[in-house]
PDB file of N, CA and C in Angstrom:
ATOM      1  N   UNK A   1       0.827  -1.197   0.000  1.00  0.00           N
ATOM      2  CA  UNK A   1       0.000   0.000   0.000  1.00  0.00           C
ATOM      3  C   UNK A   1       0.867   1.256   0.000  1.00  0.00           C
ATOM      4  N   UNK A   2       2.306   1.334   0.739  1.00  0.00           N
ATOM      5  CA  UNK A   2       3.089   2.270   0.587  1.00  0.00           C
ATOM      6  C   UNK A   2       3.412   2.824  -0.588  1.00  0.00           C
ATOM      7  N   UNK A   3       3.268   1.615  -1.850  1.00  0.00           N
ATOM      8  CA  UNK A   3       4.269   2.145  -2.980  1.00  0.00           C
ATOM      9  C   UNK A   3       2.685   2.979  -3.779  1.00  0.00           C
ATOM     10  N   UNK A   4       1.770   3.259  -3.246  1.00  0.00           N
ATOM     11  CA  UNK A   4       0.635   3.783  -3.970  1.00  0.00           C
ATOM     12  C   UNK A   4       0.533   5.389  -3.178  1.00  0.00           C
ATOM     13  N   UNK A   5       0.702   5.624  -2.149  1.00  0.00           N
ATOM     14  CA  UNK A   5       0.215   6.973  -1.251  1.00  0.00           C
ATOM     15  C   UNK A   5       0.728   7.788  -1.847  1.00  0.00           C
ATOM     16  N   UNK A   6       1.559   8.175  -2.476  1.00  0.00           N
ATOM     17  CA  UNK A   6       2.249   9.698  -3.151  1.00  0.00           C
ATOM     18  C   UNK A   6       1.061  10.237  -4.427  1.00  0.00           C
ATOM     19  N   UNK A   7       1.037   8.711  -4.767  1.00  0.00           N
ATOM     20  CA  UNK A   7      -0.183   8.644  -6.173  1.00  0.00           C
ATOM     21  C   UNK A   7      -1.419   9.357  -5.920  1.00  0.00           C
ATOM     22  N   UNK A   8      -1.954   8.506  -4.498  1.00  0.00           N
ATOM     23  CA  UNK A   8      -3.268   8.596  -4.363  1.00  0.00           C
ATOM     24  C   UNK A   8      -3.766  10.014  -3.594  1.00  0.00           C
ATOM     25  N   UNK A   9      -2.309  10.400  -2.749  1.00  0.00           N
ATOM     26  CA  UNK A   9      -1.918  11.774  -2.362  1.00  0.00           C
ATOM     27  C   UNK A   9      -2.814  12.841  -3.812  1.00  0.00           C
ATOM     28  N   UNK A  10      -1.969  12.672  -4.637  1.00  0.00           N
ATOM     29  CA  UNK A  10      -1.816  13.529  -5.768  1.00  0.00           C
ATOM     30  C   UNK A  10      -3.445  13.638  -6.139  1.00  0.00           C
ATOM     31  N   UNK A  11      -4.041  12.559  -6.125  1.00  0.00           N
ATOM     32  CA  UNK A  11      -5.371  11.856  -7.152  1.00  0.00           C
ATOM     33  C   UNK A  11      -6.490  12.651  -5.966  1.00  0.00           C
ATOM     34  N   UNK A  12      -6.353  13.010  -4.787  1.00  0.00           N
ATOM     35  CA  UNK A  12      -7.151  13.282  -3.648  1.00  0.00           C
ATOM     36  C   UNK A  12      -7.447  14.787  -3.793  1.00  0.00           C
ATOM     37  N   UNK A  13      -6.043  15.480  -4.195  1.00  0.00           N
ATOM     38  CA  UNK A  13      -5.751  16.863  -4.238  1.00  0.00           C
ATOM     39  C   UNK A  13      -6.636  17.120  -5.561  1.00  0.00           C
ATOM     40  N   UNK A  14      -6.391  16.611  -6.669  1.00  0.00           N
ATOM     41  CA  UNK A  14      -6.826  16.712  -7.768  1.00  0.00           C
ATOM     42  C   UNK A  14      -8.197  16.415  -7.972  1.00  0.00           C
ATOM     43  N   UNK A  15      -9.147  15.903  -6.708  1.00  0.00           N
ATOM     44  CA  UNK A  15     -10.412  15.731  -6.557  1.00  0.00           C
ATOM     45  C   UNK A  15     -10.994  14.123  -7.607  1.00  0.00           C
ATOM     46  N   UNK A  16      -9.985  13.627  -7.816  1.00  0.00           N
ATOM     47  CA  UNK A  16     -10.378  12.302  -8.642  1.00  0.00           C
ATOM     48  C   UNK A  16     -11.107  10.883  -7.952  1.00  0.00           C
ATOM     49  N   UNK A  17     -11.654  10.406  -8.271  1.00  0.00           N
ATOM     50  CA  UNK A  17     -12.310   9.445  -7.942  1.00  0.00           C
ATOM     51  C   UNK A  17     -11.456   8.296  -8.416  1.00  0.00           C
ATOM     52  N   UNK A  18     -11.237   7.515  -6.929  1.00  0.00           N
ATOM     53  CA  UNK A  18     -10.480   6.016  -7.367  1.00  0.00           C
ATOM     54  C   UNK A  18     -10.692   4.518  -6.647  1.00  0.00           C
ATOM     55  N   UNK A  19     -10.669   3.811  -7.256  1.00  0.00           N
ATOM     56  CA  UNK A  19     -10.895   2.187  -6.646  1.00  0.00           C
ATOM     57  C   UNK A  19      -9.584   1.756  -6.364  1.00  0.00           C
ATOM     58  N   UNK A  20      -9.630   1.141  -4.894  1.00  0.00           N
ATOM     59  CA  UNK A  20      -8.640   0.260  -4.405  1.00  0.00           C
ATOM     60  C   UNK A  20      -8.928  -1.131  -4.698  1.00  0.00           C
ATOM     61  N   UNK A  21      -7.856  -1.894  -5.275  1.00  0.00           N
ATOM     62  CA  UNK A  21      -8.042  -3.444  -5.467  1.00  0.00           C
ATOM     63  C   UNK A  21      -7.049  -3.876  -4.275  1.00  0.00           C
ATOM     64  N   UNK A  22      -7.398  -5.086  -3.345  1.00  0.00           N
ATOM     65  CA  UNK A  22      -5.990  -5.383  -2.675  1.00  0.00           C
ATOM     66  C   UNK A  22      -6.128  -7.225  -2.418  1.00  0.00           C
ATOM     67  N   UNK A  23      -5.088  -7.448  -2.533  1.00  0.00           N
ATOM     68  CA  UNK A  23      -5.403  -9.270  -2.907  1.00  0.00           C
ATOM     69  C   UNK A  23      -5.775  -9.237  -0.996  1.00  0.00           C
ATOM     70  N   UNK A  24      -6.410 -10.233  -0.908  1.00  0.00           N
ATOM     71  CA  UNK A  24      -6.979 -10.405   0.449  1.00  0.00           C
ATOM     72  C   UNK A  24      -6.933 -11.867   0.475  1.00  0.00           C
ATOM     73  N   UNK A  25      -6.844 -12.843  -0.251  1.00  0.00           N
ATOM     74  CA  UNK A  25      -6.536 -14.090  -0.168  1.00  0.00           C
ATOM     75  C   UNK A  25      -5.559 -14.303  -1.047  1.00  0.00           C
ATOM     76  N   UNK A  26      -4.947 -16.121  -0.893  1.00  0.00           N
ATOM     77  CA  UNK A  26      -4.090 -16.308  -1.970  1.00  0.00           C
ATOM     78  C   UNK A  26      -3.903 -18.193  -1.686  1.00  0.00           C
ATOM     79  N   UNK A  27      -4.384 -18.937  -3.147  1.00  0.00           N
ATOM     80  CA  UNK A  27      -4.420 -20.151  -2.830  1.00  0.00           C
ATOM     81  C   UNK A  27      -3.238 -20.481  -3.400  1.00  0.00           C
ATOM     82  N   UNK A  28      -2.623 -21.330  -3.035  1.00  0.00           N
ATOM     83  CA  UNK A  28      -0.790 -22.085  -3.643  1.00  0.00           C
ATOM     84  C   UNK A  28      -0.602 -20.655  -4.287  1.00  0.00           C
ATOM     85  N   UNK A  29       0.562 -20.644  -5.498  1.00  0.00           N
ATOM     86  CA  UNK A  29       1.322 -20.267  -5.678  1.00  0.00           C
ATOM     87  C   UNK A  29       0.280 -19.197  -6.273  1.00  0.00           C
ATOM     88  N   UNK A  30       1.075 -17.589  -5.986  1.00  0.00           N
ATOM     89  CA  UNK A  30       0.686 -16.211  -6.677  1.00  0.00           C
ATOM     90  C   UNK A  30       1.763 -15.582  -6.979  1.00  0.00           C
ATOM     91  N   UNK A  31       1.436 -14.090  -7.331  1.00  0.00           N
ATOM     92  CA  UNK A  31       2.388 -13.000  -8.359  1.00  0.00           C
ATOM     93  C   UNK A  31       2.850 -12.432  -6.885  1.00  0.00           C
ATOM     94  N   UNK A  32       1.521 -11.613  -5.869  1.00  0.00           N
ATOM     95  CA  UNK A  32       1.873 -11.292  -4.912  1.00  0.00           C
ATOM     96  C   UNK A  32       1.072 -11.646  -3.782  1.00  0.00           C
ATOM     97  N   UNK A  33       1.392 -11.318  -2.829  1.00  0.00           N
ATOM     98  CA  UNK A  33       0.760 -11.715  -1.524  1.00  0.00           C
ATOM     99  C   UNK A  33      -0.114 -10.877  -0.835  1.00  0.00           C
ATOM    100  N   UNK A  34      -0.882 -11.456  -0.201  1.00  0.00           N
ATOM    101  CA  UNK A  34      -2.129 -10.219   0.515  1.00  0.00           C
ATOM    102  C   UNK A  34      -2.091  -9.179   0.708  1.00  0.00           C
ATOM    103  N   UNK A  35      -1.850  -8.395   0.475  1.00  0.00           N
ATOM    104  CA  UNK A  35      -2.179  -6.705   1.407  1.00  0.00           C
ATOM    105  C   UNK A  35      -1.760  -5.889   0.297  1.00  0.00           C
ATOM    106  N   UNK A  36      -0.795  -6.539  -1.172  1.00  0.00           N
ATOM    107  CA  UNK A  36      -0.470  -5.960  -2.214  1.00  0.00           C
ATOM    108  C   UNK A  36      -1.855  -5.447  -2.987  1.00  0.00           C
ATOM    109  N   UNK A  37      -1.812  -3.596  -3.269  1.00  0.00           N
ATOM    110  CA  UNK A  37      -2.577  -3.189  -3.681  1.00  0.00           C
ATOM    111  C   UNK A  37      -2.175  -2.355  -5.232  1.00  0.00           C
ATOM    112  N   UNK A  38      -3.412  -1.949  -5.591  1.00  0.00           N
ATOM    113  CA  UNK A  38      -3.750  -1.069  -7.194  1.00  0.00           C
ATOM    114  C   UNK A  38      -4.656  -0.613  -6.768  1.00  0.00           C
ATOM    115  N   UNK A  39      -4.320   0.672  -7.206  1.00  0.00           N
ATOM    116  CA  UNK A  39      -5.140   2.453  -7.325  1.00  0.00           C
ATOM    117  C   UNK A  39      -5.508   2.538  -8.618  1.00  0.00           C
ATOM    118  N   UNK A  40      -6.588   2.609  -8.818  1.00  0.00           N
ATOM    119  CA  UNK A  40      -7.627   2.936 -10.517  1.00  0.00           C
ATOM    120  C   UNK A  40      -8.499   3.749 -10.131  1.00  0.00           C
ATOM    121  N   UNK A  41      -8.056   5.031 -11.158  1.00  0.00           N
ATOM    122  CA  UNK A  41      -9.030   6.313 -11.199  1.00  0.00           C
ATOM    123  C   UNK A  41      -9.912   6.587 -12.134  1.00  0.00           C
ATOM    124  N   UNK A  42     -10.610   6.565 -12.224  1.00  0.00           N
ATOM    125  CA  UNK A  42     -12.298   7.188 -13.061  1.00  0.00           C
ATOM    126  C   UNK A  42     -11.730   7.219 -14.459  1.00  0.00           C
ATOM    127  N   UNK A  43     -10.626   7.766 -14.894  1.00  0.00           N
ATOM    128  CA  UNK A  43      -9.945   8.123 -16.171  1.00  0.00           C
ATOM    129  C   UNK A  43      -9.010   7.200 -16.838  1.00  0.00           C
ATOM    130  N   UNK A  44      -8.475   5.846 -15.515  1.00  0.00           N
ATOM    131  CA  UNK A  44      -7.905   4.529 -16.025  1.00  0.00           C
ATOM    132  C   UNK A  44      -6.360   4.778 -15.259  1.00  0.00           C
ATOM    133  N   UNK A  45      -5.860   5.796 -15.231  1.00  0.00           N
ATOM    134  CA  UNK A  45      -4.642   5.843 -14.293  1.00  0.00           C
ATOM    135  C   UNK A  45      -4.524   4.735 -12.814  1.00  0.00           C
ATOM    136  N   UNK A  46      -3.303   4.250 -13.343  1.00  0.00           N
ATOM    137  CA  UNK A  46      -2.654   3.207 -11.976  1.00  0.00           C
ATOM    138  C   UNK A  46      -2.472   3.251 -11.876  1.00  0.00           C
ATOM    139  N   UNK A  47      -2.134   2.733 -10.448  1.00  0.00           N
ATOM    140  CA  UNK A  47      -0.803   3.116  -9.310  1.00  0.00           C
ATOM    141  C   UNK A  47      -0.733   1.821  -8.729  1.00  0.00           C
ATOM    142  N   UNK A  48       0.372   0.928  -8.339  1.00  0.00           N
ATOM    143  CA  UNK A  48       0.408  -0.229  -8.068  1.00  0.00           C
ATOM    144  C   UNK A  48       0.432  -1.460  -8.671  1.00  0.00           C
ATOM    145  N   UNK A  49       0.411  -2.743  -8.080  1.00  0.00           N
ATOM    146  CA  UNK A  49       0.418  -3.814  -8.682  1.00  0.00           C
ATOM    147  C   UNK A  49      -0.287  -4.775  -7.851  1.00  0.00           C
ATOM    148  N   UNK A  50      -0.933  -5.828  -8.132  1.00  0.00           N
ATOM    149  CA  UNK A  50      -1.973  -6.560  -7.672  1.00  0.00           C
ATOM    150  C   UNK A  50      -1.159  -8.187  -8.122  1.00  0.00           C
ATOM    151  N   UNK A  51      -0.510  -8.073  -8.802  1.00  0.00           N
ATOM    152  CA  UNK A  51      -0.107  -9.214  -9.883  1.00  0.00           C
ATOM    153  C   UNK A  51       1.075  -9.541 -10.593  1.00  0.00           C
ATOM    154  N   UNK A  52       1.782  -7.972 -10.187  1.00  0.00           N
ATOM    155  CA  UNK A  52       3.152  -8.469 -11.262  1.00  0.00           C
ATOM    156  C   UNK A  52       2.711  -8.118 -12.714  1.00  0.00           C
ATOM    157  N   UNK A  53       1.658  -7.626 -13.226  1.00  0.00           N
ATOM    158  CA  UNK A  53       1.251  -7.786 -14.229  1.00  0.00           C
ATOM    159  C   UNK A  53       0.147  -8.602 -14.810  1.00  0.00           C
ATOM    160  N   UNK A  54       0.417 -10.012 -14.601  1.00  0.00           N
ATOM    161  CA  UNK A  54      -0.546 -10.763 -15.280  1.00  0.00           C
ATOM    162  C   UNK A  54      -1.976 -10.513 -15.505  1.00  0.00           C
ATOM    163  N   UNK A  55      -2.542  -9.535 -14.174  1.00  0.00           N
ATOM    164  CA  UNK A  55      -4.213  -9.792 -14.376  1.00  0.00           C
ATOM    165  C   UNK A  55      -4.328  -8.358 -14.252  1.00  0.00           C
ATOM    166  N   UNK A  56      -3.833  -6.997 -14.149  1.00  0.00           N
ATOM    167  CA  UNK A  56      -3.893  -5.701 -13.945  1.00  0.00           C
ATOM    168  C   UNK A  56      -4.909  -5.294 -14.613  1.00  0.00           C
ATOM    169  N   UNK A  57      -4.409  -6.080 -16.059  1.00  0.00           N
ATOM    170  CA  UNK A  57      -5.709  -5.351 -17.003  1.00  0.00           C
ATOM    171  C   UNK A  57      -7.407  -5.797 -16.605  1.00  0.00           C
ATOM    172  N   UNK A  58      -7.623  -6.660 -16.196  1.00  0.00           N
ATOM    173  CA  UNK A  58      -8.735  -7.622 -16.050  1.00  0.00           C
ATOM    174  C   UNK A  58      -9.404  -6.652 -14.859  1.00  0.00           C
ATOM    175  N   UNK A  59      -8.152  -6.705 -13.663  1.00  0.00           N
ATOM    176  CA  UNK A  59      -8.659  -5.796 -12.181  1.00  0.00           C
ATOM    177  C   UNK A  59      -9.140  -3.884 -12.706  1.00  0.00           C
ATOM    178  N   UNK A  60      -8.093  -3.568 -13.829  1.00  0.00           N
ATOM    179  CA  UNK A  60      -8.795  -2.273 -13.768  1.00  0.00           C
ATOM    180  C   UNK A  60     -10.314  -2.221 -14.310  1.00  0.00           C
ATOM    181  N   UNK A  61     -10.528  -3.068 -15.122  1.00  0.00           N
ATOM    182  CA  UNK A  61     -11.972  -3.044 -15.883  1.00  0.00           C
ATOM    183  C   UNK A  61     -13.017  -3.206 -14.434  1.00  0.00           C
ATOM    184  N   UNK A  62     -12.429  -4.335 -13.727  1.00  0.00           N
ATOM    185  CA  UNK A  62     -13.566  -4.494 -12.164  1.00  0.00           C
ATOM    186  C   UNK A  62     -13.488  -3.207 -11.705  1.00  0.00           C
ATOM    187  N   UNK A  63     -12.234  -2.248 -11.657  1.00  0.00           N
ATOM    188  CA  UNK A  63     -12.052  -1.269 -10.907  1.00  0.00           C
ATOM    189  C   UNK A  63     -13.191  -0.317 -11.447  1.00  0.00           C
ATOM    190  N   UNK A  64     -13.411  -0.139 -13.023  1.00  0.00           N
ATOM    191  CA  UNK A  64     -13.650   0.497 -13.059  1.00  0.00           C
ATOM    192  C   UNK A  64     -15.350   0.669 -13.016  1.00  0.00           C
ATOM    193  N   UNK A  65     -15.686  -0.555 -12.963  1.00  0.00           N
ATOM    194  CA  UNK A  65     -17.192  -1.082 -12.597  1.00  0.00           C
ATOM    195  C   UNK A  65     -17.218  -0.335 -11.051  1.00  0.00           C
ATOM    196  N   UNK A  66     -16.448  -0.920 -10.561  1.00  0.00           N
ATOM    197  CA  UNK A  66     -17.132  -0.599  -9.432  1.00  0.00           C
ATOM    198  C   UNK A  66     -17.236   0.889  -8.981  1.00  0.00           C
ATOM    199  N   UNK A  67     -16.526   1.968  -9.568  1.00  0.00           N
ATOM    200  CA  UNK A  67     -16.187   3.032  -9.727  1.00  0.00           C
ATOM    201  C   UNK A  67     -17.753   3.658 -10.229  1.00  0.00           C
ATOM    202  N   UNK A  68     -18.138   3.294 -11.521  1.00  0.00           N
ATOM    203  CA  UNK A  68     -19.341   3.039 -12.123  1.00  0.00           C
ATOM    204  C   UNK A  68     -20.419   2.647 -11.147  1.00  0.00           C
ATOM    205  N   UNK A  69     -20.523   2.105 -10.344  1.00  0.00           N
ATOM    206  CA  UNK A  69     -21.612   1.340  -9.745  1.00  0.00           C
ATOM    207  C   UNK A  69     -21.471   1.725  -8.284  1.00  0.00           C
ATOM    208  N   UNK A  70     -20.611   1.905  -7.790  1.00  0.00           N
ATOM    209  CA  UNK A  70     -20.412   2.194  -6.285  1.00  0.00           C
ATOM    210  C   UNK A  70     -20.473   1.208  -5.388  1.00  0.00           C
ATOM    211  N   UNK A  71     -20.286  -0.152  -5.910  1.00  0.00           N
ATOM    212  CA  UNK A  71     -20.698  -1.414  -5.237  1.00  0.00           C
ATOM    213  C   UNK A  71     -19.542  -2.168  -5.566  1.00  0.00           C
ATOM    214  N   UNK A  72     -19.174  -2.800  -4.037  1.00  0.00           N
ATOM    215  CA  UNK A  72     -17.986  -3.053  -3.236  1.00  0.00           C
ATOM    216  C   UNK A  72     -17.723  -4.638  -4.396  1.00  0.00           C
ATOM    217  N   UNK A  73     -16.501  -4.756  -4.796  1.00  0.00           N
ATOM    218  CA  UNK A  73     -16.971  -6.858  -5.215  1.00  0.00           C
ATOM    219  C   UNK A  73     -15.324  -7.701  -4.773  1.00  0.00           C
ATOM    220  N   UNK A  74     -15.924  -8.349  -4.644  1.00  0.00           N
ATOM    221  CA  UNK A  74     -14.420  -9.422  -4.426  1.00  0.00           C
ATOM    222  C   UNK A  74     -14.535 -10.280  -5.835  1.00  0.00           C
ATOM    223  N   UNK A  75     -13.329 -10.220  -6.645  1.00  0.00           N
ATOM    224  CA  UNK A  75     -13.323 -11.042  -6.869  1.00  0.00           C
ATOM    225  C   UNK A  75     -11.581 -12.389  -7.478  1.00  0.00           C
ATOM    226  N   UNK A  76     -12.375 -12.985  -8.363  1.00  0.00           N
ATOM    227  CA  UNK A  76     -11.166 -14.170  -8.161  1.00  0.00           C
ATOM    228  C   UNK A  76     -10.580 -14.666  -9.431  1.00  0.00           C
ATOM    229  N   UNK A  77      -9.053 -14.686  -9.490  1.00  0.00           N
ATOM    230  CA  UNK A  77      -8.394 -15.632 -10.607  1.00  0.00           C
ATOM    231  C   UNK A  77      -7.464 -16.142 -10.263  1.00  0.00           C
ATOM    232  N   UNK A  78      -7.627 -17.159 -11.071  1.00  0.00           N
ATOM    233  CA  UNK A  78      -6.966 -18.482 -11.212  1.00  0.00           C
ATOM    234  C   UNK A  78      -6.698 -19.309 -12.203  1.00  0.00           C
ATOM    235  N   UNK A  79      -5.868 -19.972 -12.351  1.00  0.00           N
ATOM    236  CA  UNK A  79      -5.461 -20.764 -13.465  1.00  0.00           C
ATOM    237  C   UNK A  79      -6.749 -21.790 -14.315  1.00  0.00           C
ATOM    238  N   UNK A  80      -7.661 -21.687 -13.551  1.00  0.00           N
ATOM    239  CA  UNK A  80      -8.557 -22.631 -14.230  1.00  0.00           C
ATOM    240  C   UNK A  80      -9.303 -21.569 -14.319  1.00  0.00           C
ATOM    241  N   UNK A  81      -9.867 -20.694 -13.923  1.00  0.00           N
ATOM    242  CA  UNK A  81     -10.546 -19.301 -14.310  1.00  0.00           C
ATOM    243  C   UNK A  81     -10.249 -19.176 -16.124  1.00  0.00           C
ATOM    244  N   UNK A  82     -11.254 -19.696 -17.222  1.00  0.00           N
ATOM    245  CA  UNK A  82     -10.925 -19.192 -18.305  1.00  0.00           C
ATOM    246  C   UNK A  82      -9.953 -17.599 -18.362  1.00  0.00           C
ATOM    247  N   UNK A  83     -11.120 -16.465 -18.056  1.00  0.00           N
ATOM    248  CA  UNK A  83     -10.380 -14.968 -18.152  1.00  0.00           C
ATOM    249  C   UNK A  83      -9.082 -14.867 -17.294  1.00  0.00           C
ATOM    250  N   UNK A  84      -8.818 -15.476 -16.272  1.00  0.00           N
ATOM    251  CA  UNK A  84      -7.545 -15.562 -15.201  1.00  0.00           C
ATOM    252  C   UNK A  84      -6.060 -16.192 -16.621  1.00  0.00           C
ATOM    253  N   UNK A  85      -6.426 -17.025 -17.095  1.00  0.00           N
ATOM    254  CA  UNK A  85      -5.853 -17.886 -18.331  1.00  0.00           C
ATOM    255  C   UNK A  85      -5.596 -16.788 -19.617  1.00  0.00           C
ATOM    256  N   UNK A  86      -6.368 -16.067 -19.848  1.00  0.00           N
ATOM    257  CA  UNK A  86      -6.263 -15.200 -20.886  1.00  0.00           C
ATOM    258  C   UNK A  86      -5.527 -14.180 -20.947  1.00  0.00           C
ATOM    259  N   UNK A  87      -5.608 -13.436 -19.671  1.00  0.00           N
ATOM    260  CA  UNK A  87      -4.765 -12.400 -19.307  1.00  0.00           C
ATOM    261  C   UNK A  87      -3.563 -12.776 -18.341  1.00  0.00           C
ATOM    262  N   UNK A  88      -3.460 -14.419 -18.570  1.00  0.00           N
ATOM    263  CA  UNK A  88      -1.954 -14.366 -18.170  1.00  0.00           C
ATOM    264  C   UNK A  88      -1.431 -14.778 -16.843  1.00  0.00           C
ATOM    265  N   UNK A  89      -2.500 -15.442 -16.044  1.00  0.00           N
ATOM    266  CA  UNK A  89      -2.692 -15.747 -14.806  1.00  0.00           C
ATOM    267  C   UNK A  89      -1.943 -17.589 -14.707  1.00  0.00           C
ATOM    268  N   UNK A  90      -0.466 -17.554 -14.818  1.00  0.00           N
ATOM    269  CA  UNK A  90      -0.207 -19.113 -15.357  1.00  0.00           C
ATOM    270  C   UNK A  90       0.686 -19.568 -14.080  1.00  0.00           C
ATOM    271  N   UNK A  91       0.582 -19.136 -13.015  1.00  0.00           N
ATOM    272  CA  UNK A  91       1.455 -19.511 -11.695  1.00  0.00           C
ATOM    273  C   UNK A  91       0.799 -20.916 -11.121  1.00  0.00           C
ATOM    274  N   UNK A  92      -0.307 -20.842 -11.412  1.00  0.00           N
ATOM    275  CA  UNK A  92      -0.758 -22.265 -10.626  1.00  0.00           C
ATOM    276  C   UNK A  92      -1.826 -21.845  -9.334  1.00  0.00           C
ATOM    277  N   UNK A  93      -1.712 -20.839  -8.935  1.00  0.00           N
ATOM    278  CA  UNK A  93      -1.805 -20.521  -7.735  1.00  0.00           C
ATOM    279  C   UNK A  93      -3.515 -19.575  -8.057  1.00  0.00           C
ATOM    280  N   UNK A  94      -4.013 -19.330  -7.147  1.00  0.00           N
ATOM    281  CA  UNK A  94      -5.587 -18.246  -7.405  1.00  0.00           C
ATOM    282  C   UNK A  94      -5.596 -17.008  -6.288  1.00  0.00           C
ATOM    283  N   UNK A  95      -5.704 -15.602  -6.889  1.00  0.00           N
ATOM    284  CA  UNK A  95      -5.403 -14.677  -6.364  1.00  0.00           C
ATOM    285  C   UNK A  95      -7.259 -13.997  -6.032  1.00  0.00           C
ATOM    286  N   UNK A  96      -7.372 -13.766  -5.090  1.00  0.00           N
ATOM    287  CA  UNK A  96      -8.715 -13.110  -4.209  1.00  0.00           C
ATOM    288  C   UNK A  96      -8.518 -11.546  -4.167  1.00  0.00           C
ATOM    289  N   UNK A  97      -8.896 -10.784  -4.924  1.00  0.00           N
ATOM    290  CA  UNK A  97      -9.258  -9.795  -4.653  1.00  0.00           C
ATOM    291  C   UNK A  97     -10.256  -8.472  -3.869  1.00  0.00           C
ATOM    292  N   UNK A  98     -10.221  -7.799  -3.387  1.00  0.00           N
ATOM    293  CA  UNK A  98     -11.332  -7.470  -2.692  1.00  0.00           C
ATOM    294  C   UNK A  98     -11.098  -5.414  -3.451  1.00  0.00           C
ATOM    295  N   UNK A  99     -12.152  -5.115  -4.018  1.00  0.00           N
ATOM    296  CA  UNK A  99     -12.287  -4.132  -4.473  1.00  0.00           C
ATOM    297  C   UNK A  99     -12.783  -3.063  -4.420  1.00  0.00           C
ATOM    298  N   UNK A 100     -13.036  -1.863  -3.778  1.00  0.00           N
ATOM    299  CA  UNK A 100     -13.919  -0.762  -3.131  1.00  0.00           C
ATOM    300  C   UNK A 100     -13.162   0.854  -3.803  1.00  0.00           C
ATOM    301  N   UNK A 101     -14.710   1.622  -3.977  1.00  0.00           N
ATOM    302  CA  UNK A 101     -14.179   2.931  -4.067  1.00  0.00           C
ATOM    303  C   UNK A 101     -13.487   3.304  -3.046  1.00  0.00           C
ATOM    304  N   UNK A 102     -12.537   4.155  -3.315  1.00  0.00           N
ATOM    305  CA  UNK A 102     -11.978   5.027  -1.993  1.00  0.00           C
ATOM    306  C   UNK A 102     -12.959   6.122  -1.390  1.00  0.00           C
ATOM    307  N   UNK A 103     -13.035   6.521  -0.413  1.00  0.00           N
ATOM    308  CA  UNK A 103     -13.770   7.467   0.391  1.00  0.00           C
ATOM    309  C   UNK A 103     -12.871   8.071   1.019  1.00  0.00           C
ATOM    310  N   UNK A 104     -12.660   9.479   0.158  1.00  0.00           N
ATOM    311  CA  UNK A 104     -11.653  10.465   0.837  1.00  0.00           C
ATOM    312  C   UNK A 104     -12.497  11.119   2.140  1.00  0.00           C
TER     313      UNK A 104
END
């Protein structure tokens, strides 16, 4: 969460609207480990990593639903997850996300 606050600093001042993704579970093998977060703002700007890459793109689209909708979602990929497979999710392991607007 540290390597995001300068970002989200900036994004607060600037009056932007943004979704926090932060893995909250993690079955066998993942990219990263629980508490690793991504900052997605109304306009698609990121800050962070959830994944190393593999599923970023997949989490900003949730991000940006929920941004859209105002409604909180967890959700999940994994290697047997078709979309987890597509965007690159090939560790073996299934990453839990938990996703919410920020409330400055």
């Amino acid at each position: 969460m540290r390597e995001i606050l300068k970002d989200l600093e900036r994004w607060r001042r600037q009056g932007r609207r943004v979704a926090i993704a932060r893995v909250v579970d993690l079955e066998g093998s993942g990219p990263r480990l629980p508490g690793a977060s991504m900052a997605v703002t109304e306009d698609g700007q990121v800050a962070g990593s959830v994944s190393g890459g593999c599923v970023e793109g997949a989490v900003v689209v949730e991000a940006l639903e929920v941004l859209a909708t105002g409604d909180r979602r967890m959700v999940t990929f994994g290697y047997s997850d078709d979309e987890a497979f597509a965007v690159g999710l090939t560790c073996g392991g299934t990453i839990h996300l938990f996703i919410e607007p920020l409330d400055w």
